[in-house]
Protein backbone atom coordinates (compact mmCIF):
# COMPACT_ATOMS: atom_id res chain seq x y z
CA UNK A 1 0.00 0.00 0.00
CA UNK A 2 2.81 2.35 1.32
CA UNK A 3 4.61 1.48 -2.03
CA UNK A 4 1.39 2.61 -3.96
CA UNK A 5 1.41 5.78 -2.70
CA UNK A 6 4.90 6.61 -3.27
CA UNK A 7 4.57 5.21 -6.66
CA UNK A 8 2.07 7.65 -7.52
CA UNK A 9 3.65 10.63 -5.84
CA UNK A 10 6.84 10.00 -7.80
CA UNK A 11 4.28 10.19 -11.19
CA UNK A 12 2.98 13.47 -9.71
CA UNK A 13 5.66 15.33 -9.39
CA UNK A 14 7.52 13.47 -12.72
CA UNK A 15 4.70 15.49 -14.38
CA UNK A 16 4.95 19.04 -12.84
CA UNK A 17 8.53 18.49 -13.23
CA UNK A 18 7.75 18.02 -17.04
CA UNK A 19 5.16 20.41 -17.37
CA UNK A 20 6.48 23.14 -16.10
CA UNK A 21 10.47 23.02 -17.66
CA UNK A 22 7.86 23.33 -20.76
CA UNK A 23 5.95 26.55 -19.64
CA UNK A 24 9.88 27.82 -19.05
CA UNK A 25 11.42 27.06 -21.81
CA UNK A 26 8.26 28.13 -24.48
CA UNK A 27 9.12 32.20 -24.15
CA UNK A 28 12.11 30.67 -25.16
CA UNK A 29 11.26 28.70 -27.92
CA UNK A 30 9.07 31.51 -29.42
CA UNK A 31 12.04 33.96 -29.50
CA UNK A 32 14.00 31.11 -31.34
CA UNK A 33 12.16 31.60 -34.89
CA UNK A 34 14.46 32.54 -37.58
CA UNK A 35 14.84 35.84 -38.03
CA UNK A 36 15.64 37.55 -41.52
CA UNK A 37 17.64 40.28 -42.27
CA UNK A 38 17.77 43.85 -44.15
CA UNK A 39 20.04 46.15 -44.99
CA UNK A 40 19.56 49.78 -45.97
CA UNK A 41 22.11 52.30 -46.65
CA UNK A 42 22.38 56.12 -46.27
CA UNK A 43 24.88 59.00 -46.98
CA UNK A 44 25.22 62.37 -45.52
CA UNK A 45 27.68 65.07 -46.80
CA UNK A 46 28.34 68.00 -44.94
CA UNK A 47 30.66 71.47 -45.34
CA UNK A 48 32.82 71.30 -42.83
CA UNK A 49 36.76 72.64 -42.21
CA UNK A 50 38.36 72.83 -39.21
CA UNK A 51 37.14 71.27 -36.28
CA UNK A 52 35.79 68.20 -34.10
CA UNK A 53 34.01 65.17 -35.59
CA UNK A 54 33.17 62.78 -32.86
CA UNK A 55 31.41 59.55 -33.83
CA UNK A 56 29.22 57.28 -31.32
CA UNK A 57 29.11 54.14 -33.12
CA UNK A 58 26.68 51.12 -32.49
CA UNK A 59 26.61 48.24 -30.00
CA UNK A 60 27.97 46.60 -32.86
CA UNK A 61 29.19 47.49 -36.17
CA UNK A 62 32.63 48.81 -38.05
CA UNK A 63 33.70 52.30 -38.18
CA UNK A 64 36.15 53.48 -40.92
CA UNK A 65 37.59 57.07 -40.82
CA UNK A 66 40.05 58.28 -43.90
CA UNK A 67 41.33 61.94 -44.01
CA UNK A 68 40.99 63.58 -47.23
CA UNK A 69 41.55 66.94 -48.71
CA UNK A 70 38.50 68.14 -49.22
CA UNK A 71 36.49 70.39 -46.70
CA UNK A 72 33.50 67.77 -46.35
CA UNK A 73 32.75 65.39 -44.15
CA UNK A 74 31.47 61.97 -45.86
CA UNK A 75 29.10 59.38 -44.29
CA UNK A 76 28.20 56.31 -45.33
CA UNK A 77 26.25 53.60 -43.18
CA UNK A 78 24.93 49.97 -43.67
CA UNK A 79 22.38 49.59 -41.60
CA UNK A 80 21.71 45.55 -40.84
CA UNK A 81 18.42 45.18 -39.13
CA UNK A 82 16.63 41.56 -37.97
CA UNK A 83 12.84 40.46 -37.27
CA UNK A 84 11.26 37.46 -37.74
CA UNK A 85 8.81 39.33 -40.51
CA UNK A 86 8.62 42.34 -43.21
CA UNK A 87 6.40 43.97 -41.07
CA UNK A 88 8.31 43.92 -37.69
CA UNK A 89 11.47 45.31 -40.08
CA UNK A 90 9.12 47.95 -41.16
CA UNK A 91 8.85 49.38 -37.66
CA UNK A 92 12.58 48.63 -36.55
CA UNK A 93 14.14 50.78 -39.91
CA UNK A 94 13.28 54.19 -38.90
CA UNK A 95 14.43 53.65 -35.40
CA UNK A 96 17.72 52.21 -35.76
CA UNK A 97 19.65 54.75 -37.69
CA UNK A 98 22.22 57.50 -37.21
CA UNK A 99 21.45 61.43 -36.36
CA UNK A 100 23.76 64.49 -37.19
CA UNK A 101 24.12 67.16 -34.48
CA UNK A 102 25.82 69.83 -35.98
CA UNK A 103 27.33 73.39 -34.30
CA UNK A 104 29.60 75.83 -34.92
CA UNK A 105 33.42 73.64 -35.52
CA UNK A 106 31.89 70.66 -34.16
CA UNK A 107 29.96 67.43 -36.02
CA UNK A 108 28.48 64.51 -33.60
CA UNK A 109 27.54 61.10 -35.74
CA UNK A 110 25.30 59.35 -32.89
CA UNK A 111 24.27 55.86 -33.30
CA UNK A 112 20.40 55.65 -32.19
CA UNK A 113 17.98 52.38 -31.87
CA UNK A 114 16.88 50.21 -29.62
CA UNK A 115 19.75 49.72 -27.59
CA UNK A 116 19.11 53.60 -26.58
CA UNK A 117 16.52 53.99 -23.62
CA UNK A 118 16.25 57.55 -23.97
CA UNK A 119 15.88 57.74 -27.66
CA UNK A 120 12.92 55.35 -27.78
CA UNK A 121 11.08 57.05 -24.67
CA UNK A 122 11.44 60.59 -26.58
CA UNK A 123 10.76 59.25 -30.54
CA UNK A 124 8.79 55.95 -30.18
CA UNK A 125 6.95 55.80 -26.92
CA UNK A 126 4.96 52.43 -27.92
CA UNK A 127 7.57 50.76 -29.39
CA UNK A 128 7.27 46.68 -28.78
CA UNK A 129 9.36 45.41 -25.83
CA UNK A 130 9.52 42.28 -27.86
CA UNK A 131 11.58 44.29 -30.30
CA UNK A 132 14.57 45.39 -27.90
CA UNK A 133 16.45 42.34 -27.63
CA UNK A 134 16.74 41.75 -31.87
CA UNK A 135 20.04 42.21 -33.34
CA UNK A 136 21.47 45.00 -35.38
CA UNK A 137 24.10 46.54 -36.99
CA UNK A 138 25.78 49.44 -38.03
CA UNK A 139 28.76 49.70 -40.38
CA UNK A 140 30.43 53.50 -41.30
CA UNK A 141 32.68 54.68 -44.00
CA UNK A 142 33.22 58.33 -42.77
CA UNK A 143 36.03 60.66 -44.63
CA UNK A 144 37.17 63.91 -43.14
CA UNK A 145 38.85 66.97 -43.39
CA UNK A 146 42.74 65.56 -42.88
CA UNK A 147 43.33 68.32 -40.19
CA UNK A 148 40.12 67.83 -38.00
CA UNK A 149 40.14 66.90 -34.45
CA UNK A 150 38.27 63.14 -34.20
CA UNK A 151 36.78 61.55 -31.39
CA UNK A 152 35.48 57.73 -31.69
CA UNK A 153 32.75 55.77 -29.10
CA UNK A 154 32.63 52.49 -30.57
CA UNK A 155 30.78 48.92 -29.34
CA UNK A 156 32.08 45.89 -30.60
CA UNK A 157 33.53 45.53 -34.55
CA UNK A 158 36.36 46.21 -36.62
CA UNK A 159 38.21 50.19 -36.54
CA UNK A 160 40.21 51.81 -39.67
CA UNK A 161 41.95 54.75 -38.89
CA UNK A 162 44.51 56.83 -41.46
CA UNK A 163 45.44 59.86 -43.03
CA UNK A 164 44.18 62.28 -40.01
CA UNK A 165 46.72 64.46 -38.35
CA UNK A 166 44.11 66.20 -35.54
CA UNK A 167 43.84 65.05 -32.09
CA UNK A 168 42.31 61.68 -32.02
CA UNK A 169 40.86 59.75 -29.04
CA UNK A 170 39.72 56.70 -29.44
CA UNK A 171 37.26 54.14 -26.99
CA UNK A 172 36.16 50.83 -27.92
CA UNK A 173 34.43 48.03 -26.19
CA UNK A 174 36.04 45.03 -28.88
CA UNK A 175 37.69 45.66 -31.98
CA UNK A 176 39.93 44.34 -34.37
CA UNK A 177 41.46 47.76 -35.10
CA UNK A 178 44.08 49.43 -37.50
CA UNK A 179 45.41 52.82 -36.82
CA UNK A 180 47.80 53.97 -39.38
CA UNK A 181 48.93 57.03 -38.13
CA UNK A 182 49.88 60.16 -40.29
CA UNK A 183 50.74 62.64 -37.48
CA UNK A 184 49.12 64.60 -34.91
CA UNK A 185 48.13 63.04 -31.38
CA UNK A 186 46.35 59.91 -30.33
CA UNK A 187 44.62 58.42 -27.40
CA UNK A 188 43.46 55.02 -27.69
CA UNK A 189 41.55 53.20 -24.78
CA UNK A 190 40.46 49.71 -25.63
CA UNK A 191 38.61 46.90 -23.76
CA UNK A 192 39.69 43.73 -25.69
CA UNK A 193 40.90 42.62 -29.62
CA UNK A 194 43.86 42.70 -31.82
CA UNK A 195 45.13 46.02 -32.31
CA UNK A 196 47.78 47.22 -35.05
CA UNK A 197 49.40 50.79 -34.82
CA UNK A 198 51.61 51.39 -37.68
CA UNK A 199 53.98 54.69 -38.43
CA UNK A 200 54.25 55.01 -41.71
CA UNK A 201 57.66 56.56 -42.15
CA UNK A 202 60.64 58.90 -39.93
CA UNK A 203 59.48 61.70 -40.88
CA UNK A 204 56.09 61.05 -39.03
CA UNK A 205 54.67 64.72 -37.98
CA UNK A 206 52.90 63.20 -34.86
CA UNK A 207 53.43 65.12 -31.26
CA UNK A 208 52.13 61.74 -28.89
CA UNK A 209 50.84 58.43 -29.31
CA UNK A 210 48.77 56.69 -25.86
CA UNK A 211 47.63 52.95 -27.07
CA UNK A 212 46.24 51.16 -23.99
CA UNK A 213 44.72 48.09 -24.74
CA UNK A 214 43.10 45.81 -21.37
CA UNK A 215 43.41 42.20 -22.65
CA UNK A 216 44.36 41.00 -26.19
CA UNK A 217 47.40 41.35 -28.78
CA UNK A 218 49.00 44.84 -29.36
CA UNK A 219 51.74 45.24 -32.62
CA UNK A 220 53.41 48.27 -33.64
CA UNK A 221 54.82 48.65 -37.03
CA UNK A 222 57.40 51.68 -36.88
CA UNK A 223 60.25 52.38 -39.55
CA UNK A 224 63.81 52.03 -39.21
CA UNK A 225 64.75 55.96 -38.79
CA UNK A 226 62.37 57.17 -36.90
CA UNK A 227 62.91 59.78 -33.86
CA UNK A 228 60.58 59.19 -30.93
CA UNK A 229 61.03 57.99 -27.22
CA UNK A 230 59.22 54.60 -26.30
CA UNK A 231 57.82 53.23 -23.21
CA UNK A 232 56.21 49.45 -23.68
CA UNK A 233 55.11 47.94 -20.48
CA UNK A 234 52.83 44.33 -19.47
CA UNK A 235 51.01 45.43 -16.74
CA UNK A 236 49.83 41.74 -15.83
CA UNK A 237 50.24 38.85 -17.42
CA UNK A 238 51.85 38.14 -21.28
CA UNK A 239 55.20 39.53 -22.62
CA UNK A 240 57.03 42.10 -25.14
CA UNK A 241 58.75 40.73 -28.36
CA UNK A 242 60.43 43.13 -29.36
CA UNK A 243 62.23 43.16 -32.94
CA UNK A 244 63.05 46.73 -33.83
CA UNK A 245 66.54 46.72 -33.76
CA UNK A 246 66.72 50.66 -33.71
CA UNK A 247 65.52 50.81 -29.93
CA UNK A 248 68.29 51.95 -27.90
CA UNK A 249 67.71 51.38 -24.04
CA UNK A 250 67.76 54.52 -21.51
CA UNK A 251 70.74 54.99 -19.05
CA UNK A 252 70.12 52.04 -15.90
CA UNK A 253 67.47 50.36 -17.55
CA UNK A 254 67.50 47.14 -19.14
CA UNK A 255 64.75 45.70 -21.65
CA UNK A 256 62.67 42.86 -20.18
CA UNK A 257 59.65 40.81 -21.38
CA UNK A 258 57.74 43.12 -19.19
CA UNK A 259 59.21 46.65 -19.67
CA UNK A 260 60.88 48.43 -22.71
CA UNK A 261 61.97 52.10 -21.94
CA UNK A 262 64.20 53.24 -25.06
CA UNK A 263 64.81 56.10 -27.36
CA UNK A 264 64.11 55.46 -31.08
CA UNK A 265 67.02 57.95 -33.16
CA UNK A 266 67.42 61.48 -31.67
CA UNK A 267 64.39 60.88 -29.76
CA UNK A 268 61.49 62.78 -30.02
CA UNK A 269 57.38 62.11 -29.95
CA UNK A 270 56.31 60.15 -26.88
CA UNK A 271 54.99 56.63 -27.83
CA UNK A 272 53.19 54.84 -24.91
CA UNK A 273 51.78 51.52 -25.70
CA UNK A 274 50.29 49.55 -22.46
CA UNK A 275 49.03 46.00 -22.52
CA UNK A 276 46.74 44.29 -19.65
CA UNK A 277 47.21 40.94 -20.51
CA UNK A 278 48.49 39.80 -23.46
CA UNK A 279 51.24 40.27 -26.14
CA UNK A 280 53.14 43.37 -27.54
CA UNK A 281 54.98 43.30 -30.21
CA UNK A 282 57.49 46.04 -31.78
CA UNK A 283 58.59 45.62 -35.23
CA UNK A 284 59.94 46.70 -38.70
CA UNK A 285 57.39 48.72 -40.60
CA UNK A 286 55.55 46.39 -43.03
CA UNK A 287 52.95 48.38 -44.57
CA UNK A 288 52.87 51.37 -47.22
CA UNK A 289 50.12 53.76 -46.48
CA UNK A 290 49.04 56.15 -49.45
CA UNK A 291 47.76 59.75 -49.18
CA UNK A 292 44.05 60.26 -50.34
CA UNK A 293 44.29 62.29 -53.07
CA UNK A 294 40.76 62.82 -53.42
């Protein structure tokens, strides 16, 4: 009898058990339906000389800035969108987009959508809380005035930088970045990726270069004669390799997998390059970088 009983309780609660990992896992299963994708594209050009351009990219996408000569400022975005139907793409492409705020010397590029709280409460107060959790994209081609001042907000994707000599700071979450550096200054904060600085030749017209990168690989490409001072440092765990013959060592200091403090020629610009954990590597220039001439 006492077996019975048990026999039967086990079945009971077999069944809630059953029953309700289904009632948890069907939200789940409902948000699993493939999803298809579109991708629109749009341009912006805009007078612009001397200045600031500062660029919020999206929670993910690409952002590719090229200095030119002409006193414009280029933009061109793919803009990826997802939803399981035409119509739920219908009401996601006007919100995720890019705005212009422009004033006097100054452009901002600001990545908007549904990652942005604040956005969506002030330009789509009814938007679907089903739709904040589908993916999208943004990709940018920007050119620039070659002498403008750039600042870059970035999520996770790849980063082009070259031919700008301004003031350039830099902030990405992830990134597979290349910064190919014609002159002027940079500072360059990122979380995690492969990043490649490269200066293109000695007669580089940059004042300082900051590269701090928190956990991934770091190279820099410099040639044979140039004149700058270097300090390379590990902060945690990984190591230097280090195969730019040119680096002299300072007075008392010694180069270690860990540290490099040297002076590059007669010295000059002040290259910083900081790793978290990971690798750093200092080599022979490899690349040739070309001018725009457009």
């Amino acid at each position: 009898m006492q077996k019975n009983i048990k026999s039967k309780k086990i079945c009971v609660y077999l069944c809630l058990s059953v029953v309700s990992f289904f009632v948890l896992i069907s939200p789940l299963l409902a948000q699993t339906k493939p999803l298809i994708k579109r991708t629109t594209y749009k341009t912006e050009t805009i007078e612009f000389g001397a200045g600031l351009v500062s660029i919020v990219g999206a929670p993910n996408g690409s952002i590719t800035i090229e200095g030119w000569r002409k006193n414009e400022v280029e933009i061109s975005a793919d803009i990826e969108i997802q939803a399981e139907n035409e119509a739920d793409l219908n009401q996601l492409a006007p919100v995720n987009t890019f705005v212009l705020d422009e004033g006097f010397g100054h452009i901002r590029i600001t990545s908007v959508g549904t990652h942005d709280k604040k956005y969506l409460k002030r330009m789509a107060r009814k938007f679907p809380k089903s739709f904040l959790a589908l993916p999208f994209r943004i990709d940018y081609r920007i050119k620039v005035p070659s002498f403008c001042d750039i600042e870059i907000d970035g999520g996770r994707g790849v980063l082009n930088l070259s031919n700008v000599e301004g003031a350039m700071r830099v902030n990405f979450l992830e990134t597979n970045a290349t910064l190919n550096l014609a002159g002027g200054m940079l500072n360059a904060t990122i979380g995690k990726g492969n990043v490649e600085v490269v200066i293109p030749n000695g007669n580089w017209r940059g004042r300082f270069a900051d590269v701090q990168l928190a956990d991934g690989n770091l190279t820099v490409q410099m040639p044979q004669n140039l004149n700058a001072e270097i300090n390379a440092k590990i902060l945690r765990i990984g190591k230097i390799k280090n195969s730019f013959a040119a680096l002299k060592p300072y007075d008392r200091t010694k180069f270690t997998e860990q540290s490099i403090m040297a002076k590059a020629g007669n010295g000059g610009a002040k290259l910083n390059f900081t790793v978290g954990d990971g690798t750093l590597t200092i080599k022979n220039q490899e690349l040739k970088i070309k001018n725009s001439e457009n």
